[in-house]
Protein backbone atom coordinates (compact mmCIF):
# COMPACT_ATOMS: atom_id res chain seq x y z
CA UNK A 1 23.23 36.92 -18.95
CA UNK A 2 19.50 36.55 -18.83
CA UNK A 3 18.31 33.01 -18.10
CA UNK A 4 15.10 30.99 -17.40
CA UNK A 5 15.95 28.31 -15.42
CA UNK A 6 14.09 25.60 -13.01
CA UNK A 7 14.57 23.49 -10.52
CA UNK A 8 12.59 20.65 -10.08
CA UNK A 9 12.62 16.78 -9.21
CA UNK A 10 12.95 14.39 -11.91
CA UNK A 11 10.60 10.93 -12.46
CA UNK A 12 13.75 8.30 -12.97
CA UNK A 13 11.75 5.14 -11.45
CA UNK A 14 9.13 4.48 -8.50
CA UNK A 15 12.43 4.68 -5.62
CA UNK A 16 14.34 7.20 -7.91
CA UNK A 17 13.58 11.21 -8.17
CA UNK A 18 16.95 12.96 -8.97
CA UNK A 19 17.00 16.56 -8.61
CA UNK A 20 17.28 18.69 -11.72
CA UNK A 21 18.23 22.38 -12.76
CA UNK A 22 16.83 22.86 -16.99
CA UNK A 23 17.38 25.88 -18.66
CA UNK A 24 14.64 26.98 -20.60
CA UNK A 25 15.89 30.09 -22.27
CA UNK A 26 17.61 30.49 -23.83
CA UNK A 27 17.31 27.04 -25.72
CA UNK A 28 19.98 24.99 -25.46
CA UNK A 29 21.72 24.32 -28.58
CA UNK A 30 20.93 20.58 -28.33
CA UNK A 31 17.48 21.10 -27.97
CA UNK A 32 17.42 23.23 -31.07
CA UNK A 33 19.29 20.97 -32.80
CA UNK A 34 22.56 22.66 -33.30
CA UNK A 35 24.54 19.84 -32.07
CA UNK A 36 27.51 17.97 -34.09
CA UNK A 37 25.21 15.09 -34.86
CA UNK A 38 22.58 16.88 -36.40
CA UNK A 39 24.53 19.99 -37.57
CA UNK A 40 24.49 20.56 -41.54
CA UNK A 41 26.65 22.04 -44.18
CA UNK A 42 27.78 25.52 -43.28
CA UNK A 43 26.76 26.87 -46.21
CA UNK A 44 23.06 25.72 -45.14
CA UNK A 45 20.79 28.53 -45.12
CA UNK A 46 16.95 27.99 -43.88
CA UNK A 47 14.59 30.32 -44.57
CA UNK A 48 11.40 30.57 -43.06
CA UNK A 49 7.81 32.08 -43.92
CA UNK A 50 6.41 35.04 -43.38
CA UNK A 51 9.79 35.46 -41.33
CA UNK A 52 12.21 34.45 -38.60
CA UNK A 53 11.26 37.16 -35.52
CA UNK A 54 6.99 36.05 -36.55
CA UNK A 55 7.85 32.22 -36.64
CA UNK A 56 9.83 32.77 -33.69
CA UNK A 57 7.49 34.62 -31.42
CA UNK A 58 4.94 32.14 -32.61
CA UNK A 59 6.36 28.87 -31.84
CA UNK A 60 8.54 30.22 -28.52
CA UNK A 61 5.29 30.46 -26.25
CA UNK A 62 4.12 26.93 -27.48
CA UNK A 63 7.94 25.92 -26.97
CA UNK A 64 7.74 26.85 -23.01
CA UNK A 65 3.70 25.78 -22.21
CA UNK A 66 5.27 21.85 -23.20
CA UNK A 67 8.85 22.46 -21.37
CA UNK A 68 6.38 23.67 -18.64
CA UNK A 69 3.90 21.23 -18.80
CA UNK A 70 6.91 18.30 -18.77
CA UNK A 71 8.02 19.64 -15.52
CA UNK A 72 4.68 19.71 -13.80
CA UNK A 73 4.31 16.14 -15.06
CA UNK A 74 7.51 15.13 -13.86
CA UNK A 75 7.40 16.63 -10.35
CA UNK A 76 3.55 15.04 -9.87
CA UNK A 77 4.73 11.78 -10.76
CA UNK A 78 8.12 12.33 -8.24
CA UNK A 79 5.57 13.66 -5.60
CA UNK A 80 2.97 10.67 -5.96
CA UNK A 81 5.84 8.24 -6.42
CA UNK A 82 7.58 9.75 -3.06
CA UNK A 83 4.30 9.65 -1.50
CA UNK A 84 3.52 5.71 -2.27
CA UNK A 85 7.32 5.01 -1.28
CA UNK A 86 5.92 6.41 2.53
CA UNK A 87 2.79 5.09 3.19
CA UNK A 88 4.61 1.78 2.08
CA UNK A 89 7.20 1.71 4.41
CA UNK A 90 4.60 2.88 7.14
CA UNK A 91 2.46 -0.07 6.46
CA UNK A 92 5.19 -2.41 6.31
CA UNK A 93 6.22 -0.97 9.47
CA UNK A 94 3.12 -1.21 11.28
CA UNK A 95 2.32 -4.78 10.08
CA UNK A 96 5.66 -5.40 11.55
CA UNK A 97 4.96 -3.52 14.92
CA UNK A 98 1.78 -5.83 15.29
CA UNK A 99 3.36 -8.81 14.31
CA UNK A 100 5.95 -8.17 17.40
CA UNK A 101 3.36 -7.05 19.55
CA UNK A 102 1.07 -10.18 19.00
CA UNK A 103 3.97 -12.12 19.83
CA UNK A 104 4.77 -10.57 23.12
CA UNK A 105 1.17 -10.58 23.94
CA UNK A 106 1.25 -14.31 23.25
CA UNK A 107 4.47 -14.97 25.20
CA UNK A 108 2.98 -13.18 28.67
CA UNK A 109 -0.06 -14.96 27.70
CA UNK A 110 1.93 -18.77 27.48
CA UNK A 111 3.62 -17.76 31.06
CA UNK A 112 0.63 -16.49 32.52
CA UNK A 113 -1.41 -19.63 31.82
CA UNK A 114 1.94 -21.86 33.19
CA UNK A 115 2.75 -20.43 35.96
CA UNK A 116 -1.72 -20.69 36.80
CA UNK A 117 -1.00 -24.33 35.80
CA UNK A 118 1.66 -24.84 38.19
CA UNK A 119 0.06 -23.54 41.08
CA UNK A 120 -2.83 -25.73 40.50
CA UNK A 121 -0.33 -28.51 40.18
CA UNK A 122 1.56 -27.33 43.13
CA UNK A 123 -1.62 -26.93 45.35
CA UNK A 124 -3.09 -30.02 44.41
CA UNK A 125 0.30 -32.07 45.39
CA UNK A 126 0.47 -30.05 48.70
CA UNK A 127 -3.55 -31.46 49.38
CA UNK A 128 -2.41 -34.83 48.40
């Protein structure tokens, strides 16, 4: 069975890209319309102008260029949406890393200037 079918990550929401196989071609009977909801009389005959195989070989290439085009825009927004996710969590993470850091730089700081404040204290008793 000859298929056209691709694999590519779709845009749910900013945290959300869910990974999806689409078959292109042949077209899926509820893309063409085919399915119970839409389905007509079976007696219901279209016809078409100048004919099926021209109207056909007309519309098909415009048909994949948009599936196409809706992938592409689906896997840039997935790819800038994954990417903005990252550098997120990497700021977040280094805002957090010098937040801790600052902190233990203040801390040795504090003991540093006690324990200088208690040998002054110390020294100045012992001359006393």
């Amino acid at each position: 069975m000859d298929q056209v079918r691709v694999l590519y990550p779709r845009f749910v929401n900013t945290l959300t890209q869910q990974p999806l196989l689409r078959t292109l071609l042949p077209i899926p009977l509820e893309e063409a319309g085919k399915d119970g909801a839409n389905a007509g009389p079976a007696d219901y005959v279209v016809e078409f102008e100048p004919g099926e195989a021209e109207v056909l070989s007309f519309i098909l290439p415009h048909y994949v260029n948009f599936q196409l085009f809706q992938i592409a825009l689906d896997l840039r927004a997935s790819e800038h949406s994954a990417r903005m996710v990252a550098m997120k969590n990497a700021t977040d993470n280094a805002k957090q890393l010098v937040k801790d850091l600052t902190l233990e730089y203040n801390k040795a700081r504090q003991a540093s200037i006690t324990t200088e404040l208690i040998e002054i204290t110390t020294a100045q008793l012992a001359v006393q």
